[in-house]
N, C-alpha and C. Protein backbone atom coordinates (compact mmCIF):
# COMPACT_ATOMS: atom_id res chain seq x y z
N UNK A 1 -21.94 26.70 -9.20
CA UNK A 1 -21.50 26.00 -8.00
C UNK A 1 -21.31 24.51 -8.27
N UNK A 2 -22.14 24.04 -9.06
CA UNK A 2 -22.15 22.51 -9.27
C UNK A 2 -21.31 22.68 -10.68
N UNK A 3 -20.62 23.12 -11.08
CA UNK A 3 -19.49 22.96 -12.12
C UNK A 3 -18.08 22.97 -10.93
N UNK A 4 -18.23 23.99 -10.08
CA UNK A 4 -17.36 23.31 -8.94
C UNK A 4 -16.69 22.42 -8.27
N UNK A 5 -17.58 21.96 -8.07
CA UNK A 5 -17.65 20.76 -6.90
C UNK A 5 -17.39 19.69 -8.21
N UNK A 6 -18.05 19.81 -9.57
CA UNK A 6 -17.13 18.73 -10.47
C UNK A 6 -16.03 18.60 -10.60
N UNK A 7 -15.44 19.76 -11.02
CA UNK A 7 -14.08 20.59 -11.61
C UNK A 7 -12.82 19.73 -10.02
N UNK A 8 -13.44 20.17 -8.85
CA UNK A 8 -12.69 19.87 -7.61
C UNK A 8 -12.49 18.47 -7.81
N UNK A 9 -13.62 17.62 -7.64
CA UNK A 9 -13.56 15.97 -8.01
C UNK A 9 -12.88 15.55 -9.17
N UNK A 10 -12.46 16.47 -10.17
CA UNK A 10 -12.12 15.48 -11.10
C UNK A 10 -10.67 15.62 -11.08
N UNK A 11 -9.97 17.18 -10.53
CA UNK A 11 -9.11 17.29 -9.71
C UNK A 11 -9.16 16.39 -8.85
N UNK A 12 -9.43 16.10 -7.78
CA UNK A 12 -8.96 15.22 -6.82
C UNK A 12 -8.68 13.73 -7.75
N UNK A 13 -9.47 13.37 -8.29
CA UNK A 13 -9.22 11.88 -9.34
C UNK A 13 -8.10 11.87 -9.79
N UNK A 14 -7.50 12.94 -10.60
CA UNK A 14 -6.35 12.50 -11.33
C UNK A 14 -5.49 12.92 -10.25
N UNK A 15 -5.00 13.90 -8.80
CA UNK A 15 -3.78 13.47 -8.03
C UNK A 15 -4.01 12.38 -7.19
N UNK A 16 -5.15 11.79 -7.17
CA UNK A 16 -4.93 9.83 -6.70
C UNK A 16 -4.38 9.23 -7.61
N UNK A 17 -5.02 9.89 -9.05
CA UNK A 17 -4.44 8.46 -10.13
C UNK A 17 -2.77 8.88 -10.07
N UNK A 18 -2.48 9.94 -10.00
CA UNK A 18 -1.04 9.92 -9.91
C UNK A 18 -0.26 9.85 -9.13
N UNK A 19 -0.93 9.55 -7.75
CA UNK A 19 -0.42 9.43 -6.63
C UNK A 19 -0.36 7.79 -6.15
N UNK A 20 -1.04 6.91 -7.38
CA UNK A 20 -1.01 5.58 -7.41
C UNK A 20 0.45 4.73 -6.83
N UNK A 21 1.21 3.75 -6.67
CA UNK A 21 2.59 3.38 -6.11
C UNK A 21 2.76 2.70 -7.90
N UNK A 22 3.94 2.98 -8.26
CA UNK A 22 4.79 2.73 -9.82
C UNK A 22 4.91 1.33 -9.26
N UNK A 23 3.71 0.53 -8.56
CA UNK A 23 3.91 -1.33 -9.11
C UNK A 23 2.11 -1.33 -8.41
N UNK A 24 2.69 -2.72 -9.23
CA UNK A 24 1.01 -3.55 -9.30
C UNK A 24 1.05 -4.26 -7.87
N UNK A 25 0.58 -2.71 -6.63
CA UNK A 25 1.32 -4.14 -5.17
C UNK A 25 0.26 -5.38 -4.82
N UNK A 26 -1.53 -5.32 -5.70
CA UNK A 26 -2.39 -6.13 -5.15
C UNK A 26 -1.56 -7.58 -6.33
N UNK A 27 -1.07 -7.42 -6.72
CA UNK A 27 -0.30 -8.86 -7.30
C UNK A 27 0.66 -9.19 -6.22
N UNK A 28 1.65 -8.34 -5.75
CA UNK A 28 2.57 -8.20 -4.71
C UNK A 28 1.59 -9.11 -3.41
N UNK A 29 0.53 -8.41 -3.05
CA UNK A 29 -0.03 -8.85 -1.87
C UNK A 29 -0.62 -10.53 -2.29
N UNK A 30 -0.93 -10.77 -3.35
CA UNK A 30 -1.51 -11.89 -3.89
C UNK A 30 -0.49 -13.20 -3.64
N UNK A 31 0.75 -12.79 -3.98
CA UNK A 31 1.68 -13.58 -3.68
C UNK A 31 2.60 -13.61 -2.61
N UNK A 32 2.37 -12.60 -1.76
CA UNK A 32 2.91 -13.04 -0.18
C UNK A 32 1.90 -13.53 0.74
N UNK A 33 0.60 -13.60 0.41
CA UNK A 33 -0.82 -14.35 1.16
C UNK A 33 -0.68 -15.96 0.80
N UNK A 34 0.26 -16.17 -0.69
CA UNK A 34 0.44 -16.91 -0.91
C UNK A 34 1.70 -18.13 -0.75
N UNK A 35 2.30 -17.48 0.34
CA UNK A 35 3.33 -17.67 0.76
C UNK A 35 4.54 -17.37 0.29
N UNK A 36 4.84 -16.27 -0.76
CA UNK A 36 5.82 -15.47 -0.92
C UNK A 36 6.36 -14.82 -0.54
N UNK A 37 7.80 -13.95 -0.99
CA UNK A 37 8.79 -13.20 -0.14
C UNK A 37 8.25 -11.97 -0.49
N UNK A 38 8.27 -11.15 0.26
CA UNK A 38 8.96 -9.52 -0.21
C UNK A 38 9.28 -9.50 -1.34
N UNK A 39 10.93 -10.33 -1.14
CA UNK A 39 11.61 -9.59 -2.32
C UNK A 39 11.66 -10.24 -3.70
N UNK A 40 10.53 -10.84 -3.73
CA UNK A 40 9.59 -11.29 -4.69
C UNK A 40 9.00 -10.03 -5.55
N UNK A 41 8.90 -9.06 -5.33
CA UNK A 41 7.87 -7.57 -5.29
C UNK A 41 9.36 -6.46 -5.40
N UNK A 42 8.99 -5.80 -6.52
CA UNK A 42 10.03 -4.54 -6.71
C UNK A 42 10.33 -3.87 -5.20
N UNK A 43 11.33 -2.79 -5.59
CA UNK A 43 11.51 -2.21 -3.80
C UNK A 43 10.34 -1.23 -4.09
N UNK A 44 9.97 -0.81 -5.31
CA UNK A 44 8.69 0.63 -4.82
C UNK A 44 7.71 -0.32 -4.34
N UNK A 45 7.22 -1.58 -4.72
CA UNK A 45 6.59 -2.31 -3.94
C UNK A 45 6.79 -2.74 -2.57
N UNK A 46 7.86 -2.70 -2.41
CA UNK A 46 8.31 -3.29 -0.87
C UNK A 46 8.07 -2.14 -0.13
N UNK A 47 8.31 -1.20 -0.47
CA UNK A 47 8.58 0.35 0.35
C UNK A 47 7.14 0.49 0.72
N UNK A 48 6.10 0.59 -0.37
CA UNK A 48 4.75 1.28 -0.02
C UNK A 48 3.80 0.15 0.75
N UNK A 49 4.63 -1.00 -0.12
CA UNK A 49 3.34 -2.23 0.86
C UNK A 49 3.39 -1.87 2.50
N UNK A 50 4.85 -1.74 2.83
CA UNK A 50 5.28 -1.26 4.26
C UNK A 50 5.12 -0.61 4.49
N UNK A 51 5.10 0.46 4.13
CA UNK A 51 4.76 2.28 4.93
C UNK A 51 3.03 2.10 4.99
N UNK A 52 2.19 1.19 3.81
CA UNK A 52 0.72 1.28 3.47
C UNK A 52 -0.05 0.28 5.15
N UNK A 53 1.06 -0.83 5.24
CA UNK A 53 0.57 -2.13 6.55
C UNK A 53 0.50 -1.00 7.48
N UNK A 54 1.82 -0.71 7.94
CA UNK A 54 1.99 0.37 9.08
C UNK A 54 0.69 1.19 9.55
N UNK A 55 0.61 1.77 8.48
CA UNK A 55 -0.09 2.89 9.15
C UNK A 55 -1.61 2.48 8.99
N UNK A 56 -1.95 1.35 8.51
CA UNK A 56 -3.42 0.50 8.93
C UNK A 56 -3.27 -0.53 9.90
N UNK A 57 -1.75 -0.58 10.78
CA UNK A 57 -1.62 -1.79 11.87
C UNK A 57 -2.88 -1.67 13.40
N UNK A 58 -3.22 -2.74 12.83
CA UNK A 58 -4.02 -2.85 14.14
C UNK A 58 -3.96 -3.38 15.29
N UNK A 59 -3.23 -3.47 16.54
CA UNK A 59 -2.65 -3.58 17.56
C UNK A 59 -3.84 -4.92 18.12
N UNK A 60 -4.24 -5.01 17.82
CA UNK A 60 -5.81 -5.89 18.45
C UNK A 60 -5.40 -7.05 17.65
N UNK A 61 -4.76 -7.48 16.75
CA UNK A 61 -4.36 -8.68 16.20
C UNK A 61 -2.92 -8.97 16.10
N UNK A 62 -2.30 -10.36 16.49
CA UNK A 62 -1.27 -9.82 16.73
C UNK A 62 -0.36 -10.28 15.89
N UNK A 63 -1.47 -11.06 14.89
CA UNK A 63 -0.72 -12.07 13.64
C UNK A 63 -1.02 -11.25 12.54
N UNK A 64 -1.28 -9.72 12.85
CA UNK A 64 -1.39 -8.82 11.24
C UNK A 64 -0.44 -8.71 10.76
N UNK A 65 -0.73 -8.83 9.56
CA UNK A 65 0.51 -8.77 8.12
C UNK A 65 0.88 -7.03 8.60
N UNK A 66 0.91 -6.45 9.18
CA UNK A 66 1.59 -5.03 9.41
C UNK A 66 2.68 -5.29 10.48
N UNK A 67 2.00 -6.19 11.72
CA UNK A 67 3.41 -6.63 12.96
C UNK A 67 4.25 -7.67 12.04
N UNK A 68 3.96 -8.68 11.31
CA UNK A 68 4.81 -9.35 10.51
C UNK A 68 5.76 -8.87 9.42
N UNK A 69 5.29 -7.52 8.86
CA UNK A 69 6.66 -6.85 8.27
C UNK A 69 7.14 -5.96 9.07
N UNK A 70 6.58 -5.52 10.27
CA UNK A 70 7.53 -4.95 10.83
C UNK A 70 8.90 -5.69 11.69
N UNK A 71 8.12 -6.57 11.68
CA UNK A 71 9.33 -7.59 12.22
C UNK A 71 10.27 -8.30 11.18
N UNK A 72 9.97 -8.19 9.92
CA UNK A 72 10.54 -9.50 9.42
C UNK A 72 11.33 -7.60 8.40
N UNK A 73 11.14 -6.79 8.39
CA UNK A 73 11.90 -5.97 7.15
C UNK A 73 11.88 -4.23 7.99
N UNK A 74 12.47 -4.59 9.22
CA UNK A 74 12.64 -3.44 9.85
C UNK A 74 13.42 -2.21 8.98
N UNK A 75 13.82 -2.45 8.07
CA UNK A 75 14.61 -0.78 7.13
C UNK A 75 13.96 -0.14 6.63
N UNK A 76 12.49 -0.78 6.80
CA UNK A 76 11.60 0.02 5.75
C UNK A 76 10.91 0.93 6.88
């Protein structure tokens, strides 16, 4: 049973590691905190940073970096 529950976890590890986004987006995020563009950041970066804000937007703030790309890069 406990070869299981390893076997499952180490499964689950490698479809996160491969389910990772094909860019480095905490550099991406490093440099739009830093007053950078978007399109500063590849589009697989642009795409996931946006789909990733979204769906952690928190309606209770209204200056979150999730309402600010939704406003500023509505195609995504």
């Amino acid at each position: 049973m406990r070869s299981l529950h390893l076997l499952l976890l180490l499964v689950a590890f490698v479809a996160f590691s491969m389910a990772a986004p094909p860019c480095h987006w905490k550099t991406c995020v490093q440099r739009l905190y830093a007053g950078g563009s978007m399109y500063d950041c590849p589009h697989e970066c642009r795409a996931y940073l946006y789909s990733h804000f979204l769906q952690n937007y928190n309606p209770r703030y209204e200056d979150s970096y999730g309402s600010y790309l939704d406003r500023a890069y509505p195609e995504y």
